[in-house]
N, C-alpha and C. Protein backbone atom coordinates (compact mmCIF):
# COMPACT_ATOMS: atom_id res chain seq x y z
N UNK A 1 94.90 119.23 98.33
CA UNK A 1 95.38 117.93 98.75
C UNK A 1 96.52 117.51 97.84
N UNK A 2 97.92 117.03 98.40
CA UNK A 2 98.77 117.43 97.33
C UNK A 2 99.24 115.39 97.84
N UNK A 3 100.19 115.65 97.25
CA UNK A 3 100.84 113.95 97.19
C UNK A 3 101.46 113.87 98.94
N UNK A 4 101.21 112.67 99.56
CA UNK A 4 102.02 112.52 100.91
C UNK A 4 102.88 111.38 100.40
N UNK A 5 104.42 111.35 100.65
CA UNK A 5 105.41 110.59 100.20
C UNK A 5 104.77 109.39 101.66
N UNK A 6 104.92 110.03 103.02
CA UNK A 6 104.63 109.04 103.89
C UNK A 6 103.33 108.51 104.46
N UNK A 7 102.26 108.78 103.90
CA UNK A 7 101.23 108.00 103.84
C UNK A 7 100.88 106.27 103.30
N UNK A 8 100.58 105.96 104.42
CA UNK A 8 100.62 104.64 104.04
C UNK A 8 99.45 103.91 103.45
N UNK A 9 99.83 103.34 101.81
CA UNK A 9 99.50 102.54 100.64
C UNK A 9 98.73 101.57 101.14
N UNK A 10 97.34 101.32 101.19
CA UNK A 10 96.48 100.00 101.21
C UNK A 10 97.22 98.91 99.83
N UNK A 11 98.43 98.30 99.81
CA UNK A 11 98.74 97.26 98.73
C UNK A 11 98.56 96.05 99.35
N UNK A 12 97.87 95.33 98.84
CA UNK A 12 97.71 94.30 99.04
C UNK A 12 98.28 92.66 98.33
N UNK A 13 99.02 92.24 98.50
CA UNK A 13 99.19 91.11 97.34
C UNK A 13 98.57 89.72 97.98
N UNK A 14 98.65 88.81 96.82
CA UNK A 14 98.25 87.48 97.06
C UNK A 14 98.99 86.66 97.98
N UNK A 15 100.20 87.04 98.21
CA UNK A 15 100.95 86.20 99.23
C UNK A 15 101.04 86.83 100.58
N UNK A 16 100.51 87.98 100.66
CA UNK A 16 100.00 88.59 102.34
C UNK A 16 99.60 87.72 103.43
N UNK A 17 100.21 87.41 104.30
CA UNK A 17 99.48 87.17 105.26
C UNK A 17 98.61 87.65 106.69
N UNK A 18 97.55 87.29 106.77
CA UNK A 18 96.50 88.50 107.18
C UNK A 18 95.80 87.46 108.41
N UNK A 19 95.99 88.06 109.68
CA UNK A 19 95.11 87.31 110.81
C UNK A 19 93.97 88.41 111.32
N UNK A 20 93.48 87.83 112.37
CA UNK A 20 92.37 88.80 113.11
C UNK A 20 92.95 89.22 114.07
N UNK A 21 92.43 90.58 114.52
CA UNK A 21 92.86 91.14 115.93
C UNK A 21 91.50 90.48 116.87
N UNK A 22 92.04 91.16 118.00
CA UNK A 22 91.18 90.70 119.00
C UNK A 22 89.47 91.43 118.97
N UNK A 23 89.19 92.30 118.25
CA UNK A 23 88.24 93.26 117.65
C UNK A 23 87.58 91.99 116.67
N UNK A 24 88.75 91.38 115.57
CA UNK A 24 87.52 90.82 115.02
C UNK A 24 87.30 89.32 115.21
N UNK A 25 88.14 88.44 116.02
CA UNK A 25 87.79 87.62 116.96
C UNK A 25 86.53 88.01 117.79
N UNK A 26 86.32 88.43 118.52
CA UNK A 26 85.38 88.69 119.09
C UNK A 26 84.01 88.87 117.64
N UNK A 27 83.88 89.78 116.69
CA UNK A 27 83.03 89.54 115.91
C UNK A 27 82.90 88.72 115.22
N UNK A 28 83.80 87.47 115.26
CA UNK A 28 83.37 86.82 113.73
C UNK A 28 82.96 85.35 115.04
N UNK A 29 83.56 85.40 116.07
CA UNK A 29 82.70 84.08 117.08
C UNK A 29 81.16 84.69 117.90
N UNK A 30 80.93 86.39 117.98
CA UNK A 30 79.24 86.61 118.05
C UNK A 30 78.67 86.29 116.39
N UNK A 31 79.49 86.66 115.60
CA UNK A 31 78.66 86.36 114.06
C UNK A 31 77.62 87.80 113.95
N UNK A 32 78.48 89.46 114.05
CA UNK A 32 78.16 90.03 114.29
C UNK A 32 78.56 90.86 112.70
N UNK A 33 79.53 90.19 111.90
CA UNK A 33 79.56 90.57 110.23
C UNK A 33 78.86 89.57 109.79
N UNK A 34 78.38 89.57 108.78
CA UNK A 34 77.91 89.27 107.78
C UNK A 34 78.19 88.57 106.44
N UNK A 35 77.69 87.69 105.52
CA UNK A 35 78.27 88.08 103.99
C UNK A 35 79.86 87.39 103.65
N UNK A 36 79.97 87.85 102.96
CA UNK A 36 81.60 87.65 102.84
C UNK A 36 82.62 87.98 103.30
N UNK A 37 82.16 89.04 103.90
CA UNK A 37 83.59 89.17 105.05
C UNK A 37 83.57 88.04 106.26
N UNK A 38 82.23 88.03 106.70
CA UNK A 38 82.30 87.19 107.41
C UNK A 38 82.65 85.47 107.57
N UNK A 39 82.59 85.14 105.69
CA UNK A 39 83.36 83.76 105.75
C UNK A 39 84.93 84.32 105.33
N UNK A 40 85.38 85.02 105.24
CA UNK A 40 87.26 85.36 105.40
C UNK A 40 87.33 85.68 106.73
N UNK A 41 86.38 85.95 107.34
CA UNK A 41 86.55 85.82 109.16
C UNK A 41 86.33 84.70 109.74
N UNK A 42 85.85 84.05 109.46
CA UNK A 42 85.38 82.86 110.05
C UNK A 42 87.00 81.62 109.62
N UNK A 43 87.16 81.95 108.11
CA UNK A 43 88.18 80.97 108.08
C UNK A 43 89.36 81.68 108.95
N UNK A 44 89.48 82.74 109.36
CA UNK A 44 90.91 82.98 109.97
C UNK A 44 90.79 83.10 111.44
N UNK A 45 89.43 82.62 111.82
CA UNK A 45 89.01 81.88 113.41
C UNK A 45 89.46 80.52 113.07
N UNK A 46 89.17 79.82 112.61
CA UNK A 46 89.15 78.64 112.42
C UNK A 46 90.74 78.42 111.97
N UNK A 47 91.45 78.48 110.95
CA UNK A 47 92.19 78.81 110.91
C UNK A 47 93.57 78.54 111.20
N UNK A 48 93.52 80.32 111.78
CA UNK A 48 94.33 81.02 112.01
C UNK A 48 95.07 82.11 110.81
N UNK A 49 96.48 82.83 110.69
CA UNK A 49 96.73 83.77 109.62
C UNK A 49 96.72 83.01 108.32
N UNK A 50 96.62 83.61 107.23
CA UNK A 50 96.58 82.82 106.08
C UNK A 50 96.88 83.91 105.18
N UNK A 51 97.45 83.34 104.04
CA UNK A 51 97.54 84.08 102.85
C UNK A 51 96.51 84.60 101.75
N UNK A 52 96.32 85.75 101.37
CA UNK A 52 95.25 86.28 100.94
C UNK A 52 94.54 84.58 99.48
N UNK A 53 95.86 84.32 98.93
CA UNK A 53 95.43 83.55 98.23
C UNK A 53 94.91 81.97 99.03
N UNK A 54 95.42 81.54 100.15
CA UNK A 54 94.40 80.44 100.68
C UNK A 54 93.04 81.05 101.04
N UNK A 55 92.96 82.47 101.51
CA UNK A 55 91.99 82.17 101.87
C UNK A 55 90.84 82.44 100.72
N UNK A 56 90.92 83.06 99.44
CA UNK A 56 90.15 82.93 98.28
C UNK A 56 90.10 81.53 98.12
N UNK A 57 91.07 80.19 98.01
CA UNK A 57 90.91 78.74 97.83
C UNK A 57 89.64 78.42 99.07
N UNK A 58 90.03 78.72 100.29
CA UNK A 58 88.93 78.46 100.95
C UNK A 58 87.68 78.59 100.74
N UNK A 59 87.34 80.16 100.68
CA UNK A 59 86.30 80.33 100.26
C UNK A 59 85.33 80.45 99.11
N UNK A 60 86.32 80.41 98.57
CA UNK A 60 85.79 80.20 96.65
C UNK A 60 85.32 80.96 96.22
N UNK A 61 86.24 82.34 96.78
CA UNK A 61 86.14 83.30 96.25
C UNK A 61 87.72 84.14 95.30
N UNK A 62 87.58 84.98 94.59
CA UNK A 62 88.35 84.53 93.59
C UNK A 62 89.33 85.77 94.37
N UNK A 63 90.68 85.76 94.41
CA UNK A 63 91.61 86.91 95.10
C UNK A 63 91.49 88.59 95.20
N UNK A 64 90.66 88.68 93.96
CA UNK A 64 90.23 90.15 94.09
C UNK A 64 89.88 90.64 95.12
N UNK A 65 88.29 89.78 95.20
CA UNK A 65 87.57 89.89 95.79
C UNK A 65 87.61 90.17 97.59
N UNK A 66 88.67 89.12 97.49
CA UNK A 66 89.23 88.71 98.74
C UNK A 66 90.43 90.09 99.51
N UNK A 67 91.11 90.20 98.38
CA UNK A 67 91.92 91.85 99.18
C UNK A 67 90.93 92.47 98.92
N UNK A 68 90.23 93.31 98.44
CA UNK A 68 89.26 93.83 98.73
C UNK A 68 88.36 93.78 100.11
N UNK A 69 87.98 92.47 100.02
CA UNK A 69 87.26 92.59 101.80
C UNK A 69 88.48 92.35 102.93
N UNK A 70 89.43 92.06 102.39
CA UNK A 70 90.91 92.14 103.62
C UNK A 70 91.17 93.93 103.51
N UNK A 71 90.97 94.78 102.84
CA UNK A 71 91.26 95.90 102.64
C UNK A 71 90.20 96.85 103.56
N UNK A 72 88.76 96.12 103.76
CA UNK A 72 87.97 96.57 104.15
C UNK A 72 87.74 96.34 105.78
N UNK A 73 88.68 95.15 105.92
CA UNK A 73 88.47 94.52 107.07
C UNK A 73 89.73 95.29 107.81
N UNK A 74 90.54 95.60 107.53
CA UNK A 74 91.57 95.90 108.06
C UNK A 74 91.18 97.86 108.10
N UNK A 75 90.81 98.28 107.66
CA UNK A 75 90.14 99.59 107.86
C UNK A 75 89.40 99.69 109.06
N UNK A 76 88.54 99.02 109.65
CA UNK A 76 87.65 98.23 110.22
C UNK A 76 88.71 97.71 111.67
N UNK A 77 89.49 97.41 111.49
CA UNK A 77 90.22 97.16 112.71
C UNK A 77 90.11 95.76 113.36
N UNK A 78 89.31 94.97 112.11
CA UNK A 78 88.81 93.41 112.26
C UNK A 78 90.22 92.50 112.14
N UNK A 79 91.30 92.65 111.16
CA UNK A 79 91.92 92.18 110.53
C UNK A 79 93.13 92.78 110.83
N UNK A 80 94.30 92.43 110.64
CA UNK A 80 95.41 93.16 110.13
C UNK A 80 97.10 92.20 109.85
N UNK A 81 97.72 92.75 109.02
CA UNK A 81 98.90 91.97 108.09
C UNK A 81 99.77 91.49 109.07
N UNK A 82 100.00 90.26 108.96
CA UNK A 82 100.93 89.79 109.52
C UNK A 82 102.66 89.60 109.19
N UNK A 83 103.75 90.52 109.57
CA UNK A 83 104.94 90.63 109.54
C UNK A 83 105.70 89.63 109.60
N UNK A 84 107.05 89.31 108.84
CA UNK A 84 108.02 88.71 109.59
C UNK A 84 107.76 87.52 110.29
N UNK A 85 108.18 87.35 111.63
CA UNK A 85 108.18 85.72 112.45
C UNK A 85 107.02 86.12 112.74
N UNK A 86 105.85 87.03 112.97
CA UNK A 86 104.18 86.01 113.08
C UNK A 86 104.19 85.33 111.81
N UNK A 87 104.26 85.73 110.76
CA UNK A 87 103.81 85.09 109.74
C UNK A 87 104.16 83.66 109.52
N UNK A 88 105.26 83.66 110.61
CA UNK A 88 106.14 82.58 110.20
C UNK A 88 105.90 81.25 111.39
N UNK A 89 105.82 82.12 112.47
CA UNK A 89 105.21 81.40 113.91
C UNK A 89 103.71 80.84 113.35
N UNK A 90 103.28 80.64 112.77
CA UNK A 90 101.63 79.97 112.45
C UNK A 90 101.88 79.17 111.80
């Protein structure tokens, strides 16, 4: 397994902005996660996209923590980064 130049980097920063797809809309209004992912799902139902760092203020959870379960969520196909004018359209 050698280095891939074009493989794409899970980086995450605090000023990311991160909504739900329609995958995790649907799970976070059955309440079908759990835990802590499920309140960074719940605030971005409620919501809408947010920055990794509101949504640690929201939940009072501290930013690590928070890309971490955005890292997990977006693996998952619950979540994913919002570009350019979405980020900007919200």
């Amino acid at each position: 397994m050698g280095f891939n130049p074009f493989k794409k980097h899970d980086v995450v920063s605090s000023e990311m902005v991160v909504g739900l797809t329609s995958l995790g809309k649907q799970k976070a209004e059955e309440f079908s996660i759990t835990g802590p992912k499920f309140e960074v799902m719940a605030v971005l139902n409620e919501r809408g996209p947010c920055t990794i760092k509101e949504l640690g203020e929201e939940t009072r959870m501290g930013t690590s923590k928070v890309k971490f379960i955005i890292k997990s969520l977006v693996r998952s196909q619950c979540v994913r980064v919002q570009r350019g004018e979405e980020a900007v359209a919200t």
